[in-house]
PDB file of N, CA and C in Angstrom:
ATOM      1  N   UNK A   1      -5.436 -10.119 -18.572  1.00  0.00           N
ATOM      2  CA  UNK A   1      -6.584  -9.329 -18.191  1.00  0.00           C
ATOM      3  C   UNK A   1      -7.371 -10.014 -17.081  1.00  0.00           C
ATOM      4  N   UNK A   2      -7.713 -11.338 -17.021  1.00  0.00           N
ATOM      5  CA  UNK A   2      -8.270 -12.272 -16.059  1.00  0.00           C
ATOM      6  C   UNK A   2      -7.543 -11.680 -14.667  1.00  0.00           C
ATOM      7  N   UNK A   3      -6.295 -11.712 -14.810  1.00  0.00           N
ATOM      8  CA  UNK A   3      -5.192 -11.760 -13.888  1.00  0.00           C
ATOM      9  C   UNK A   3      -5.762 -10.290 -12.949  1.00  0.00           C
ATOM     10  N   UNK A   4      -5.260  -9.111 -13.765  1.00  0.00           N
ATOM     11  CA  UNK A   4      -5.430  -7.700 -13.519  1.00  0.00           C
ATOM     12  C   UNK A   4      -6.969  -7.968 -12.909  1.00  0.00           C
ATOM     13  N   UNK A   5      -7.960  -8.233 -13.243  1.00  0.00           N
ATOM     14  CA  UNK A   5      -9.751  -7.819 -13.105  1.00  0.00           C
ATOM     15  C   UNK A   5      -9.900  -9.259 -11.434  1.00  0.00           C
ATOM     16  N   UNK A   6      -8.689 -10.331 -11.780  1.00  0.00           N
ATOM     17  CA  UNK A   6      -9.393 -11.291 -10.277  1.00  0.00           C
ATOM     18  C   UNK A   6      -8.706  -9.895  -9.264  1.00  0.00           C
ATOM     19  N   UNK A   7      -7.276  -9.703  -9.391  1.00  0.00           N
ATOM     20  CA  UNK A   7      -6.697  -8.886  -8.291  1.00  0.00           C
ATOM     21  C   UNK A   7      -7.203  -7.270  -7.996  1.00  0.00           C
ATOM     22  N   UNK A   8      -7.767  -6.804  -9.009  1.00  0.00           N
ATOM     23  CA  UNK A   8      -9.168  -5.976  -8.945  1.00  0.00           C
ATOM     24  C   UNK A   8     -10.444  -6.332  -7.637  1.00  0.00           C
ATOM     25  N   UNK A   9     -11.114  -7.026  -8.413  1.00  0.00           N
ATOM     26  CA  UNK A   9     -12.298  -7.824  -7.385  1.00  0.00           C
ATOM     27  C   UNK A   9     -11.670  -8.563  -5.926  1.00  0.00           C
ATOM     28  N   UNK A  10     -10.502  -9.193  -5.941  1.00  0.00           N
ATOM     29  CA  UNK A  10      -9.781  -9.516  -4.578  1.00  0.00           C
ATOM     30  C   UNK A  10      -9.279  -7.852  -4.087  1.00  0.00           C
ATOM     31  N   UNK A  11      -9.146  -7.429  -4.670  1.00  0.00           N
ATOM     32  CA  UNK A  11      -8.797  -5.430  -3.308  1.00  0.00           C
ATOM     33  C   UNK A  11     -10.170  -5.352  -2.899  1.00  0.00           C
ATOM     34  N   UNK A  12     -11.102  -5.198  -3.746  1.00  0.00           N
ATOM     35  CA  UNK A  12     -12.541  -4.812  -3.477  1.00  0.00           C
ATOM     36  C   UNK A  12     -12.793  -5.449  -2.282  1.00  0.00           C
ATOM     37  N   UNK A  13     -12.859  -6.562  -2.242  1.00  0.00           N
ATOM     38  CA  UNK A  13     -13.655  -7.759  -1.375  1.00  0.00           C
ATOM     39  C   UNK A  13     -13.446  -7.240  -0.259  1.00  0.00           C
ATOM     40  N   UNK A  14     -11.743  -7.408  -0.285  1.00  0.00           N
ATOM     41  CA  UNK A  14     -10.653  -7.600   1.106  1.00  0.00           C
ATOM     42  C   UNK A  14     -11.495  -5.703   1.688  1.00  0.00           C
ATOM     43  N   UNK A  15     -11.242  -4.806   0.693  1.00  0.00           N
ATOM     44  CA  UNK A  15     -11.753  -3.165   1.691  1.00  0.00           C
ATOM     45  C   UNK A  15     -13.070  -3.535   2.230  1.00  0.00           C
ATOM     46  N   UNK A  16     -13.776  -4.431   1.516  1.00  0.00           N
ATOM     47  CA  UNK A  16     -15.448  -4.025   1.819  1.00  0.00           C
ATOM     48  C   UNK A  16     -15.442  -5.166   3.099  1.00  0.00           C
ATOM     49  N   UNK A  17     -14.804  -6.052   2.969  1.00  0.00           N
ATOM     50  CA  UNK A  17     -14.906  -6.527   4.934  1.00  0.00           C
ATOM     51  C   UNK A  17     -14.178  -5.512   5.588  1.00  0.00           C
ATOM     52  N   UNK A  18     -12.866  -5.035   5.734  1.00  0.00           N
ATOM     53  CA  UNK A  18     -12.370  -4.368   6.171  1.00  0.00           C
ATOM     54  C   UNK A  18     -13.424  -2.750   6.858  1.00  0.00           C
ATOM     55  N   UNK A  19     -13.899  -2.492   5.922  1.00  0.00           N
ATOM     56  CA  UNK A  19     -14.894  -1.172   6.114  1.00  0.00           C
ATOM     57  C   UNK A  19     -15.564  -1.680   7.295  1.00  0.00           C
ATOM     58  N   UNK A  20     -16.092  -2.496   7.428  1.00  0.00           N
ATOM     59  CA  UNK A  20     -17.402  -3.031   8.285  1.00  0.00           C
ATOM     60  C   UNK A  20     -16.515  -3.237   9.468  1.00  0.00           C
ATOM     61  N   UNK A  21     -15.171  -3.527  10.567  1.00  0.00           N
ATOM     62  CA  UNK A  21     -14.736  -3.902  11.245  1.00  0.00           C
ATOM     63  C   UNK A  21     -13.607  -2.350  11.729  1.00  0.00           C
ATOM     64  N   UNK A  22     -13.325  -1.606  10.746  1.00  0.00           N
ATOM     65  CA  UNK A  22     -12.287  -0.885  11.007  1.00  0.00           C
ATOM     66  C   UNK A  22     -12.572   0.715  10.668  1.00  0.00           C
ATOM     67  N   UNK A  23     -12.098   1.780  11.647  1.00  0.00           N
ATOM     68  CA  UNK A  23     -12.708   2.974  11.498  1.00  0.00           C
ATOM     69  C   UNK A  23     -12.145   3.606   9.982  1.00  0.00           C
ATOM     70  N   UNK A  24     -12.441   4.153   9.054  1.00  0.00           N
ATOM     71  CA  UNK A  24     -12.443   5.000   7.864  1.00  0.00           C
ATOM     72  C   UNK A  24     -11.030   5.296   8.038  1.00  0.00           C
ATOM     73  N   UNK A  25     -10.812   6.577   9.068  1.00  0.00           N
ATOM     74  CA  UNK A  25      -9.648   6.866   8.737  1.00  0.00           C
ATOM     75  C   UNK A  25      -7.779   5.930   9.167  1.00  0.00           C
ATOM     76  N   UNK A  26      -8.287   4.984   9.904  1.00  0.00           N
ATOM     77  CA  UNK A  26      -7.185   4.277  10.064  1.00  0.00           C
ATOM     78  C   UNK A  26      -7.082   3.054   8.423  1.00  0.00           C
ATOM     79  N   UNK A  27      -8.401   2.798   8.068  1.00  0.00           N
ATOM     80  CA  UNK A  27      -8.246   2.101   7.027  1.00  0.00           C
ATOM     81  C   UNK A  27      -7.810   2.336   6.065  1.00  0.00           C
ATOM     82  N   UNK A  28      -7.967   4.012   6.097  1.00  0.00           N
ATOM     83  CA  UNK A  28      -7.330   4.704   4.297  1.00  0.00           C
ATOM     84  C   UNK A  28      -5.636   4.672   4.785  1.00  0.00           C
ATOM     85  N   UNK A  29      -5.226   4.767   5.705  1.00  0.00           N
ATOM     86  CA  UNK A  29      -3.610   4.854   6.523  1.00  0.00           C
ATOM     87  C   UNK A  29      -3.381   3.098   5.624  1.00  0.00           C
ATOM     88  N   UNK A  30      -3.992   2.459   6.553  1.00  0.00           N
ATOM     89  CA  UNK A  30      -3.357   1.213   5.748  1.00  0.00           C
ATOM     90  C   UNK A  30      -3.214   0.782   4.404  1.00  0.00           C
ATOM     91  N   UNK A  31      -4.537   1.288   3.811  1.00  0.00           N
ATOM     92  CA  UNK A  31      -4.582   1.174   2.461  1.00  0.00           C
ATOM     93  C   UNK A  31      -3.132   1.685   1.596  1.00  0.00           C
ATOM     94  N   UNK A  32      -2.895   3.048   2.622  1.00  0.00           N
ATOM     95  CA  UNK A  32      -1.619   3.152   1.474  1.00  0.00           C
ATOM     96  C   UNK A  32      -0.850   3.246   1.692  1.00  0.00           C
ATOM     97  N   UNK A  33      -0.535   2.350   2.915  1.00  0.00           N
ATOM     98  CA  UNK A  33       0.320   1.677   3.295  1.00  0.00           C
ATOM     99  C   UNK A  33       0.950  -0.002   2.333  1.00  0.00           C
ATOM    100  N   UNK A  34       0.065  -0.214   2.667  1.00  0.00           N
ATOM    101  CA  UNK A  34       0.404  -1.356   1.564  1.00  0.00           C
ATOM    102  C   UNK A  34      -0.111  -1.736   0.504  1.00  0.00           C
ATOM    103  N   UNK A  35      -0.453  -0.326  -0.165  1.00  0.00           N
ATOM    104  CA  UNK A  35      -0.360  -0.479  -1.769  1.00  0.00           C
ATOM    105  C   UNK A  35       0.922  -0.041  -2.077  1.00  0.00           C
ATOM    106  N   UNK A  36       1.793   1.273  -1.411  1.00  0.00           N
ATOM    107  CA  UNK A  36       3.117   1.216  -1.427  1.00  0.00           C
ATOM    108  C   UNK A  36       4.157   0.392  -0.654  1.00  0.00           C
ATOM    109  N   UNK A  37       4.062  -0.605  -0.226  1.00  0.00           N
ATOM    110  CA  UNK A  37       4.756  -1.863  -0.227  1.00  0.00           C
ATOM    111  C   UNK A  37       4.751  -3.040  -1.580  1.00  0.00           C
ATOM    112  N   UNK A  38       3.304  -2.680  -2.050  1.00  0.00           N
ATOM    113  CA  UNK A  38       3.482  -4.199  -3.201  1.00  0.00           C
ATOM    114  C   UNK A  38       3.816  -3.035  -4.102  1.00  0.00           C
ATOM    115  N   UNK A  39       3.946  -1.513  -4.208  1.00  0.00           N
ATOM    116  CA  UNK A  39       4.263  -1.326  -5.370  1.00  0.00           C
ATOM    117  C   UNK A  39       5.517  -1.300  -5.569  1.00  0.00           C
ATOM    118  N   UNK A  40       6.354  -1.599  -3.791  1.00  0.00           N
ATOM    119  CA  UNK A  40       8.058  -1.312  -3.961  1.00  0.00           C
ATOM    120  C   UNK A  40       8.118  -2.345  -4.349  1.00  0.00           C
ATOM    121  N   UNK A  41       7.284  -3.503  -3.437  1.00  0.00           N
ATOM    122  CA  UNK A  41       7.886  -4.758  -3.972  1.00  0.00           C
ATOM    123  C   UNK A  41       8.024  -5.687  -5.103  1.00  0.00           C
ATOM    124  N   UNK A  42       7.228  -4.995  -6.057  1.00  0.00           N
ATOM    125  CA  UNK A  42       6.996  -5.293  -8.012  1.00  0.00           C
ATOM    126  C   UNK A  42       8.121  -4.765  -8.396  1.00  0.00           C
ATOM    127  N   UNK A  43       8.437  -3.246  -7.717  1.00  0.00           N
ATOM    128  CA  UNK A  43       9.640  -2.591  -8.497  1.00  0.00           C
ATOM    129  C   UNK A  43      10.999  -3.363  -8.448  1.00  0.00           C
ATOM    130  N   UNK A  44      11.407  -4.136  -7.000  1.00  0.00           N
ATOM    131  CA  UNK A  44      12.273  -4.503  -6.577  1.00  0.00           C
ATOM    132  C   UNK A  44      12.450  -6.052  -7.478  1.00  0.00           C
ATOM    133  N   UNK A  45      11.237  -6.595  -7.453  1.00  0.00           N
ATOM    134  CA  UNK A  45      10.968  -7.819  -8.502  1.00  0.00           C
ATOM    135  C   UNK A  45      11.607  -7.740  -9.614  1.00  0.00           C
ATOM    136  N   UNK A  46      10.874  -6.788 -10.202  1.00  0.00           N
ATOM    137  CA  UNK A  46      11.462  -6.250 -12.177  1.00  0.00           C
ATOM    138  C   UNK A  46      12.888  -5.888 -12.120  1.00  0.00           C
ATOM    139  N   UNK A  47      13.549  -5.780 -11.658  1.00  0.00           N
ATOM    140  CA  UNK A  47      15.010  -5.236 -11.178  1.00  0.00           C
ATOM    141  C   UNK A  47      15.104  -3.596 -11.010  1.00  0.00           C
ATOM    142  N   UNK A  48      13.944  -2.838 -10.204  1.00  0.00           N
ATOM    143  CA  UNK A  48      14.343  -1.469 -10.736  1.00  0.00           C
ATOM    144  C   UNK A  48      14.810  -1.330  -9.491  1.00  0.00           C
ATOM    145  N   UNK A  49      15.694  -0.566  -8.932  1.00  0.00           N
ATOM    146  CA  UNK A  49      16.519  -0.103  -7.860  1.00  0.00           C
ATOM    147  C   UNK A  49      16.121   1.321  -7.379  1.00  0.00           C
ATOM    148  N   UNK A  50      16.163   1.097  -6.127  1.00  0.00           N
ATOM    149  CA  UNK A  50      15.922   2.852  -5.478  1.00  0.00           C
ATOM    150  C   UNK A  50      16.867   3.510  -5.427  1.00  0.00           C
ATOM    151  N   UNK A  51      17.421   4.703  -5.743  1.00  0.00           N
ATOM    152  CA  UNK A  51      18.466   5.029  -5.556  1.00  0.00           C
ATOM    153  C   UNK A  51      18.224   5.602  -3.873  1.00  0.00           C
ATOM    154  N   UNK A  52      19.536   6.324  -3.614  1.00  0.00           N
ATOM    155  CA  UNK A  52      19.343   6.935  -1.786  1.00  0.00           C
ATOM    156  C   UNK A  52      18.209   7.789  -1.424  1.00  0.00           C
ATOM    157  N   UNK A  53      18.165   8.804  -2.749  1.00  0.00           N
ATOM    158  CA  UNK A  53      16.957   9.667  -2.670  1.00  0.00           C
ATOM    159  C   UNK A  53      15.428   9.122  -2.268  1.00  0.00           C
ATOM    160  N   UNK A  54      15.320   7.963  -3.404  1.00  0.00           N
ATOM    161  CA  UNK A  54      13.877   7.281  -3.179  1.00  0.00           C
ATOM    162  C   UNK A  54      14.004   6.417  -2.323  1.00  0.00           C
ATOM    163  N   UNK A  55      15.065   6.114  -1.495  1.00  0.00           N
ATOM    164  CA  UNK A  55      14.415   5.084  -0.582  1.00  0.00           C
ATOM    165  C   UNK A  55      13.867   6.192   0.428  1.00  0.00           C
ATOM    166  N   UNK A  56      14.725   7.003   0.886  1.00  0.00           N
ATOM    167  CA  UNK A  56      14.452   8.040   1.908  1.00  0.00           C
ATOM    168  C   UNK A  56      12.972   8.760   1.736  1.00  0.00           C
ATOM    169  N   UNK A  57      12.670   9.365   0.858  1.00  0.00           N
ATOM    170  CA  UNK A  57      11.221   9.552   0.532  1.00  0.00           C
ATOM    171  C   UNK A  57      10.708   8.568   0.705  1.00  0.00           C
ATOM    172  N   UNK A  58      10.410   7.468   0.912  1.00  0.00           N
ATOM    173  CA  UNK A  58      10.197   6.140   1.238  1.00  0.00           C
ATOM    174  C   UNK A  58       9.683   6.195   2.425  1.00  0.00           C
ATOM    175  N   UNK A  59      11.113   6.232   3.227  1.00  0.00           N
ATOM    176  CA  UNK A  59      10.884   6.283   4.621  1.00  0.00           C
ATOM    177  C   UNK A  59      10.268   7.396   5.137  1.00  0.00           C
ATOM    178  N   UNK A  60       9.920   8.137   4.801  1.00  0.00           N
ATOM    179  CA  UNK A  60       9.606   9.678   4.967  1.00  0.00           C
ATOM    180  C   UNK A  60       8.295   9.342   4.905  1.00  0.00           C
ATOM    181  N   UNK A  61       7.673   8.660   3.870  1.00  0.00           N
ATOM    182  CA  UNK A  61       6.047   8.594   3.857  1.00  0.00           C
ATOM    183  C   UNK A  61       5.965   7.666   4.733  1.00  0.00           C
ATOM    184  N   UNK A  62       6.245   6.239   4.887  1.00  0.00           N
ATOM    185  CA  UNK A  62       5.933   5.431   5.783  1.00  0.00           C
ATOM    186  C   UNK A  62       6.075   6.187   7.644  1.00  0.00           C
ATOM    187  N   UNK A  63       7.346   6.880   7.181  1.00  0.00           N
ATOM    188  CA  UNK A  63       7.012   7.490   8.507  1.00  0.00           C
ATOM    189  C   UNK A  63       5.946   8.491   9.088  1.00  0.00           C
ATOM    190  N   UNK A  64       5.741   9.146   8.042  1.00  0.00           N
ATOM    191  CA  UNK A  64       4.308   9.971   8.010  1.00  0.00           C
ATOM    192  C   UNK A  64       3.267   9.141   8.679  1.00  0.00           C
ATOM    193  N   UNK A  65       3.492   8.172   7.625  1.00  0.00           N
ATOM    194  CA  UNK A  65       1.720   7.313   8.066  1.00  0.00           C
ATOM    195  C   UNK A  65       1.887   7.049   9.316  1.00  0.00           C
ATOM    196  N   UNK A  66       3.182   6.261  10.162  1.00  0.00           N
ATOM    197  CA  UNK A  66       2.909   6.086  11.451  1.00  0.00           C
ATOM    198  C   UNK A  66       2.938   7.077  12.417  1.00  0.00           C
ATOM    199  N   UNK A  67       3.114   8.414  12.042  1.00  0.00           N
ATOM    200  CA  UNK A  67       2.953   9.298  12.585  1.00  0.00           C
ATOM    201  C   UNK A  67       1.414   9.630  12.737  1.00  0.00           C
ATOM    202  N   UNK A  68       1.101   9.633  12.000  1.00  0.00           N
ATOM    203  CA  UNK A  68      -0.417  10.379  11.727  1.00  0.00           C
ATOM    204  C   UNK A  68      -1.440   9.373  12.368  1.00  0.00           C
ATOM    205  N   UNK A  69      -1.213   7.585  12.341  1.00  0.00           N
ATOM    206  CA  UNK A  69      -1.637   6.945  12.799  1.00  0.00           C
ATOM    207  C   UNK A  69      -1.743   6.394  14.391  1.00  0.00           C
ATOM    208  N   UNK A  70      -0.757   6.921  14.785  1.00  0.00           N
ATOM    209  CA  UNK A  70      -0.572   6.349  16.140  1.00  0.00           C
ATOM    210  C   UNK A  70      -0.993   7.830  17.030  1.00  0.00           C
TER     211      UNK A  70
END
């Protein structure tokens, strides 16, 4: 629980400088951006595997975001 509530309060911190330096909507782009990176990369940790389908949806959102972002 320590664990879960520091990495809680460390997201917080890290958005609330972030807010003050970076416009709203490019920040929410990143945000989920790499909350779906650490969430592939936990999955990939635990041994769960993507099959072809989910990686491609994968790439499909990441490609979104740099679409929408650039």
């Amino acid at each position: 629980m320590v664990l879960i509530g520091t990495g809680f309060a460390a997201a917080m911190q890290a958005e609330i400088v972030l807010m003050r330096g970076i416009d709203l909507g490019v920040l929410y782009l990143l945000i989920i951006a790499i909350e779906t990176l650490i969430v592939l990369s936990y999955a990939f940790f635990i041994g769960e595997g993507l099959d072809m389908k989910e990686a491609a949806g994968g790439v499909l959102i990441l490609a979104g975001l740099a679409v929408v972002s650039a």
